[in-house]
N, C-alpha and C. Protein backbone atom coordinates (compact mmCIF):
# COMPACT_ATOMS: atom_id res chain seq x y z
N UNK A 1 0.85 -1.15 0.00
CA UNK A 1 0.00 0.00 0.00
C UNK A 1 0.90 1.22 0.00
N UNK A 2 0.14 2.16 -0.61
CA UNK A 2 1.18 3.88 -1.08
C UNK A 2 0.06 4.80 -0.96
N UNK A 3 0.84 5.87 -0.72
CA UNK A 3 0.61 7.06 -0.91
C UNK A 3 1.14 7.89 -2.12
N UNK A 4 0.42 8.30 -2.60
CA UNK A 4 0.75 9.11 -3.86
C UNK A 4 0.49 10.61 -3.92
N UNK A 5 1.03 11.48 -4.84
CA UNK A 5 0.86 13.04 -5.26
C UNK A 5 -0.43 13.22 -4.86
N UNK A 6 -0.70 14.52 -4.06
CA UNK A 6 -2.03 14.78 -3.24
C UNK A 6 -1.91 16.52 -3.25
N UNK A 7 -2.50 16.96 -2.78
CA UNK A 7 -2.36 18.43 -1.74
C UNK A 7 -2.36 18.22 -0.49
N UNK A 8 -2.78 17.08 0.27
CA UNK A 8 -2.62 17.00 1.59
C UNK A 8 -1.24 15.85 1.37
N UNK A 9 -1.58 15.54 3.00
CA UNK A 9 -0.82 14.27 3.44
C UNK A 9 -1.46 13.80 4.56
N UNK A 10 -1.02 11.72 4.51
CA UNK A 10 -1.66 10.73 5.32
C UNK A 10 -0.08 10.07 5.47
N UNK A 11 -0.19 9.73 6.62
CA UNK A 11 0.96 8.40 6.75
C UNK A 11 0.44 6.69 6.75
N UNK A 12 0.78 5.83 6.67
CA UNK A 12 0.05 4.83 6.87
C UNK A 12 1.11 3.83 7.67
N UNK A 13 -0.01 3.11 8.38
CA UNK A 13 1.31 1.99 9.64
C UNK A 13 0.34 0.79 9.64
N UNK A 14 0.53 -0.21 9.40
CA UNK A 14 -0.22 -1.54 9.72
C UNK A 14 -1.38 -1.45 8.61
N UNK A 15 -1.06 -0.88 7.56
CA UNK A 15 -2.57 -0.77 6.83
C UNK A 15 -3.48 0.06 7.57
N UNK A 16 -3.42 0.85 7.81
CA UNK A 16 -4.39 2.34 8.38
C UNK A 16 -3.98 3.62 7.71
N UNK A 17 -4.60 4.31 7.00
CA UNK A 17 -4.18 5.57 6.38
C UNK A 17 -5.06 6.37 7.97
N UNK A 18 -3.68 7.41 8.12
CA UNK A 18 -3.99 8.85 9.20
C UNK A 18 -4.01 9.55 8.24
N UNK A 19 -5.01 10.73 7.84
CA UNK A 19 -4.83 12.00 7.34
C UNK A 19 -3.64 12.96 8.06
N UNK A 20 -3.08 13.39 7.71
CA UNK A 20 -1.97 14.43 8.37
C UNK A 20 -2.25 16.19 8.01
N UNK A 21 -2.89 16.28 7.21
CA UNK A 21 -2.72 17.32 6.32
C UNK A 21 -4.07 18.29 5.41
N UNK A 22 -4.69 18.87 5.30
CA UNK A 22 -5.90 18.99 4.79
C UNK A 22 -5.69 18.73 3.16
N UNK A 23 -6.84 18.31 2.15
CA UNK A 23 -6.28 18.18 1.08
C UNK A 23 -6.81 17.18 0.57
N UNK A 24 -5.85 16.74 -0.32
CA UNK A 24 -6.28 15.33 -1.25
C UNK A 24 -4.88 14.24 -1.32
N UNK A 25 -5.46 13.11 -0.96
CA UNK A 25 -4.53 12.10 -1.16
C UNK A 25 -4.65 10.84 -1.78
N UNK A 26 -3.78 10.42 -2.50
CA UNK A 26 -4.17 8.58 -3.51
C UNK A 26 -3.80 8.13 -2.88
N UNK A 27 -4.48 7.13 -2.49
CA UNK A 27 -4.19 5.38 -1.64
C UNK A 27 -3.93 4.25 -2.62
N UNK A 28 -2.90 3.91 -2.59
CA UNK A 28 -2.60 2.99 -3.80
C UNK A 28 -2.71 1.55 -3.06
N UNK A 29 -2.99 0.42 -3.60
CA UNK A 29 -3.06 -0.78 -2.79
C UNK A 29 -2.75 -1.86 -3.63
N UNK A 30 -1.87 -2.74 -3.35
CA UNK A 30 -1.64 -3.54 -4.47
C UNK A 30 -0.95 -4.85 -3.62
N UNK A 31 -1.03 -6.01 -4.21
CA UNK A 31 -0.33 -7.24 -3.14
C UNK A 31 0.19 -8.22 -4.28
N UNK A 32 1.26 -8.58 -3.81
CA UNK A 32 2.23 -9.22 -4.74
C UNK A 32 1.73 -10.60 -4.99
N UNK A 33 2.03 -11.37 -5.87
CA UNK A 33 1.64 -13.08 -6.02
C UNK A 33 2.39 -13.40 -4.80
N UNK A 34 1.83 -14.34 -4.58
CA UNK A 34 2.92 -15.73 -3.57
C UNK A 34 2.52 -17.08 -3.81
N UNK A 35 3.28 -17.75 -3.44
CA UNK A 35 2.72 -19.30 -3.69
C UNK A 35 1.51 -19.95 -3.69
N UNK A 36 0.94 -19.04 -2.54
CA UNK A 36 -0.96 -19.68 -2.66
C UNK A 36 -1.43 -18.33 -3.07
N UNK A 37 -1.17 -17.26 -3.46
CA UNK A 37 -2.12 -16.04 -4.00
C UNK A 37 -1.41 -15.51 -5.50
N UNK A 38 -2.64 -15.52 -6.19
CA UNK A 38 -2.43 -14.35 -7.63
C UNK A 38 -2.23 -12.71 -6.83
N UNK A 39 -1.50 -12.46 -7.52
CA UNK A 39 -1.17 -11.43 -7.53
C UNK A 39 -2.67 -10.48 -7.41
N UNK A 40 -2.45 -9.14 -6.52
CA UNK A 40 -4.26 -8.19 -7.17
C UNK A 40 -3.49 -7.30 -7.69
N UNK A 41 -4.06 -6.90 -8.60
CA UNK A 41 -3.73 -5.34 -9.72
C UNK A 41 -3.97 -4.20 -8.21
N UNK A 42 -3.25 -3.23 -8.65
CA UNK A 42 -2.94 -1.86 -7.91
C UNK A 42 -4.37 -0.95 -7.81
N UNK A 43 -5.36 -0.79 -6.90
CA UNK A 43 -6.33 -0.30 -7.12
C UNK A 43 -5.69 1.20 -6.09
N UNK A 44 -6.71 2.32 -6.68
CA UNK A 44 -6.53 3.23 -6.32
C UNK A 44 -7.71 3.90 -5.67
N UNK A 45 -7.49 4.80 -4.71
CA UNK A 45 -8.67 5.66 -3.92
C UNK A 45 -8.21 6.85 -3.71
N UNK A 46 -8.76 8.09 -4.05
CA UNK A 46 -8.66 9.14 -3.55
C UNK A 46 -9.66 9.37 -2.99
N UNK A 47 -8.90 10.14 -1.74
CA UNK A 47 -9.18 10.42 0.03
C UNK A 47 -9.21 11.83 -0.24
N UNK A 48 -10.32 12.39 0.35
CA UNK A 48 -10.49 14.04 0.79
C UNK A 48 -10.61 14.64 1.53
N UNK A 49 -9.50 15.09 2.24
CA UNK A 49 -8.98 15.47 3.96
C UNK A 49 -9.97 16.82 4.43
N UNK A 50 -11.05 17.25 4.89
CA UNK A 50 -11.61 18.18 4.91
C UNK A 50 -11.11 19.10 6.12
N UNK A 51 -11.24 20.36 6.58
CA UNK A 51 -11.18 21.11 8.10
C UNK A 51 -12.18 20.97 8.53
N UNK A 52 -11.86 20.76 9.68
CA UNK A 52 -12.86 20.79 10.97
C UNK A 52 -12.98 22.52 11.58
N UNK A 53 -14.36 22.36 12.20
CA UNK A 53 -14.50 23.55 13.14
C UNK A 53 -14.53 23.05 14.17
N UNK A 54 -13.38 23.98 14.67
CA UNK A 54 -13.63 23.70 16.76
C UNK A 54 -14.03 25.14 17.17
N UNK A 55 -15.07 24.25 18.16
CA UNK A 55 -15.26 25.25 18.96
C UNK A 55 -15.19 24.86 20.47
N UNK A 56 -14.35 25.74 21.69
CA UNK A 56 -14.32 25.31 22.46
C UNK A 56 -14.85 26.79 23.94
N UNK A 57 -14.71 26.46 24.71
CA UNK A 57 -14.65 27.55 25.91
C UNK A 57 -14.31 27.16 26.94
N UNK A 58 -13.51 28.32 27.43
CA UNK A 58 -11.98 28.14 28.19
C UNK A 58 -12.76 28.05 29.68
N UNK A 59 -11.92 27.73 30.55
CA UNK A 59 -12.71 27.25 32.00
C UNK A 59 -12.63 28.87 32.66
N UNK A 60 -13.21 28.44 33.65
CA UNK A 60 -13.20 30.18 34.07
C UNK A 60 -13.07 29.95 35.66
N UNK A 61 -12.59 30.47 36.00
CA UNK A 61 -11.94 31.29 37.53
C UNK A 61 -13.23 30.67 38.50
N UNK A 62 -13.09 29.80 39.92
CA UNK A 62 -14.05 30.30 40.76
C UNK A 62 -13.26 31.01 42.21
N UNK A 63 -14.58 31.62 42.80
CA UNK A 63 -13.78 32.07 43.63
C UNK A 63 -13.79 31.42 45.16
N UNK A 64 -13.09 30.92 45.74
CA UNK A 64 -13.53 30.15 46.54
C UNK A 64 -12.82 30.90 47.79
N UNK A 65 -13.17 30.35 49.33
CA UNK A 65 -12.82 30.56 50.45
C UNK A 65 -12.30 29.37 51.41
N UNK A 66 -10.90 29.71 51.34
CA UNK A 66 -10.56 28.26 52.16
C UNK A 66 -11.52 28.26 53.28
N UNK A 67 -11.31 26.35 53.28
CA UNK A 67 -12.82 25.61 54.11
C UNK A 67 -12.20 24.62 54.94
N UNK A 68 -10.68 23.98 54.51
CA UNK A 68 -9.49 23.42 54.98
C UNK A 68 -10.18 21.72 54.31
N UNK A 69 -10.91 21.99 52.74
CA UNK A 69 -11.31 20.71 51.92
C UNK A 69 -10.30 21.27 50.58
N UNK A 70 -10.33 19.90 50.07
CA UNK A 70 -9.92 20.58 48.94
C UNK A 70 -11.24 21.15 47.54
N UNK A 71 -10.82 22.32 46.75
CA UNK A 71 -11.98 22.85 46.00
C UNK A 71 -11.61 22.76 44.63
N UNK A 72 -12.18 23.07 43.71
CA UNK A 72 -11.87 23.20 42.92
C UNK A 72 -11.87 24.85 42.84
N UNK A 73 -10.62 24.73 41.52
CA UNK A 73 -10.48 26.18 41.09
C UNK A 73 -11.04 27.06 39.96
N UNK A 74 -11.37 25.75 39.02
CA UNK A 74 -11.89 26.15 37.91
C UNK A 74 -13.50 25.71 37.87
N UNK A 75 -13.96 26.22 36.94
CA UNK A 75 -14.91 25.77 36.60
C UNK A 75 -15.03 25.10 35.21
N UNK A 76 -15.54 23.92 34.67
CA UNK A 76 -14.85 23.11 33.62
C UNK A 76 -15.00 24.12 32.01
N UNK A 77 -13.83 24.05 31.14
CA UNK A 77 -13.75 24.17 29.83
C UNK A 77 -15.10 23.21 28.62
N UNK A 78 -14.86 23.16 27.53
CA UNK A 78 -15.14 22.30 26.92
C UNK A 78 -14.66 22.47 25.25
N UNK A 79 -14.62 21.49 24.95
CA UNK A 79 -14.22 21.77 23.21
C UNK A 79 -14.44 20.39 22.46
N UNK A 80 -15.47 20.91 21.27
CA UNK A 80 -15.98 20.37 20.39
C UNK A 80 -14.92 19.28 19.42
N UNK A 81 -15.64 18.55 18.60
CA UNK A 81 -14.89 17.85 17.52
C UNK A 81 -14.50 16.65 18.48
N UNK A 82 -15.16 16.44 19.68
CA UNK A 82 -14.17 15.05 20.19
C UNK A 82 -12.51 15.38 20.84
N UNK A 83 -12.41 16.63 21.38
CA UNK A 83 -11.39 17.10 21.38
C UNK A 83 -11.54 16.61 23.41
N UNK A 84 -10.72 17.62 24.09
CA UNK A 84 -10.54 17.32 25.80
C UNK A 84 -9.89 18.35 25.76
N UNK A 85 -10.34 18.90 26.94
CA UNK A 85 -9.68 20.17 27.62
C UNK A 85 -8.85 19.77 28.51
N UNK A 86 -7.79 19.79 28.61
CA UNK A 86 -6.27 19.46 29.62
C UNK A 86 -6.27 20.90 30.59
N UNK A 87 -5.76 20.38 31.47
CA UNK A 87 -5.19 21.30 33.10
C UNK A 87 -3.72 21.31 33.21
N UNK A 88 -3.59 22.39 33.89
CA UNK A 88 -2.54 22.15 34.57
C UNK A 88 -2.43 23.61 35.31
N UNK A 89 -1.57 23.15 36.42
CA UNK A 89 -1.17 24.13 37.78
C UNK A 89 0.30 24.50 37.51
N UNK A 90 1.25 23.67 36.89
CA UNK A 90 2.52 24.08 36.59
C UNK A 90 3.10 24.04 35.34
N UNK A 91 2.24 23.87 34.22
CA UNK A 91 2.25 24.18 32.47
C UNK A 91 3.45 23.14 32.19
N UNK A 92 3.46 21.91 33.14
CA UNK A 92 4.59 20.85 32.77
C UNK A 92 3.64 19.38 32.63
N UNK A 93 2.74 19.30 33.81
CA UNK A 93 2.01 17.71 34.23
C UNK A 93 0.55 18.40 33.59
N UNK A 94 -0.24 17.71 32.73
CA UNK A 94 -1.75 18.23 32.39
C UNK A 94 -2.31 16.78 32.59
N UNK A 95 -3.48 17.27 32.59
CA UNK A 95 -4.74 16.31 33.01
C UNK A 95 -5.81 16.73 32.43
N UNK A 96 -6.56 15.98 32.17
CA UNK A 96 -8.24 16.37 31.73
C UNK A 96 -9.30 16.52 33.06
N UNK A 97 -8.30 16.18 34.39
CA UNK A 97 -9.20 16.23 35.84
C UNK A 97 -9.13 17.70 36.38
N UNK A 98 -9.64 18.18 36.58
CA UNK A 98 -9.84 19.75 37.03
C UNK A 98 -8.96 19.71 38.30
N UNK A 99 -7.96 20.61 38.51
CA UNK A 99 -7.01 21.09 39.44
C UNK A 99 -7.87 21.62 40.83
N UNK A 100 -7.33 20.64 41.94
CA UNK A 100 -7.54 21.16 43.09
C UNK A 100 -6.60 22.43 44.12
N UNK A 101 -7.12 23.20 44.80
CA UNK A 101 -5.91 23.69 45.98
C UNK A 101 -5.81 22.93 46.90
């Protein structure tokens, strides 16, 4: 299996084409003879990588009063397309679990 001249780009691993790229891409597919198989002729597919719209909204501030529990700080994000809103308290460790004090 191949990839061919496109406007986008896909990589492929184990027989799975990933889109990489917005655009257009040929999937070429073809399998050699072997002792128990005829050979298949090279069939081709063109793939049409489209953009997505995201839409998301950012978490927002609460204001809390230590209670000596732990609270939360935020109030949750969200974002469209199947996407996850990640955390973090030190912009190194993220999480999709909302940050406590």
């Amino acid at each position: 299996m191949g990839i061919t001249a496109g406007t986008g780009t896909a990589t492929i691993s184990g027989g799975v084409v990933t889109p990489t790229k917005v655009g257009t891409v040929t999937v070429t597919a073809s399998v050699a003879a072997t002792a128990n198989y005829a050979a298949y002729t090279a069939t081709s597919k063109q793939i049409t990588i489209s953009k997505r719209t995201v839409t998301w909204s950012a978490p927002t501030r609460t204001n809390r009063v230590y209670n000596g529990s732990n609270q939360t700080i935020f109030a949750v994000g969200s974002c469209s397309a199947g996407g996850q809103m990640q955390y973090s308290t030190n912009n190194s460790t993220w999480s999709t679990s909302i940050p406590y004090t």
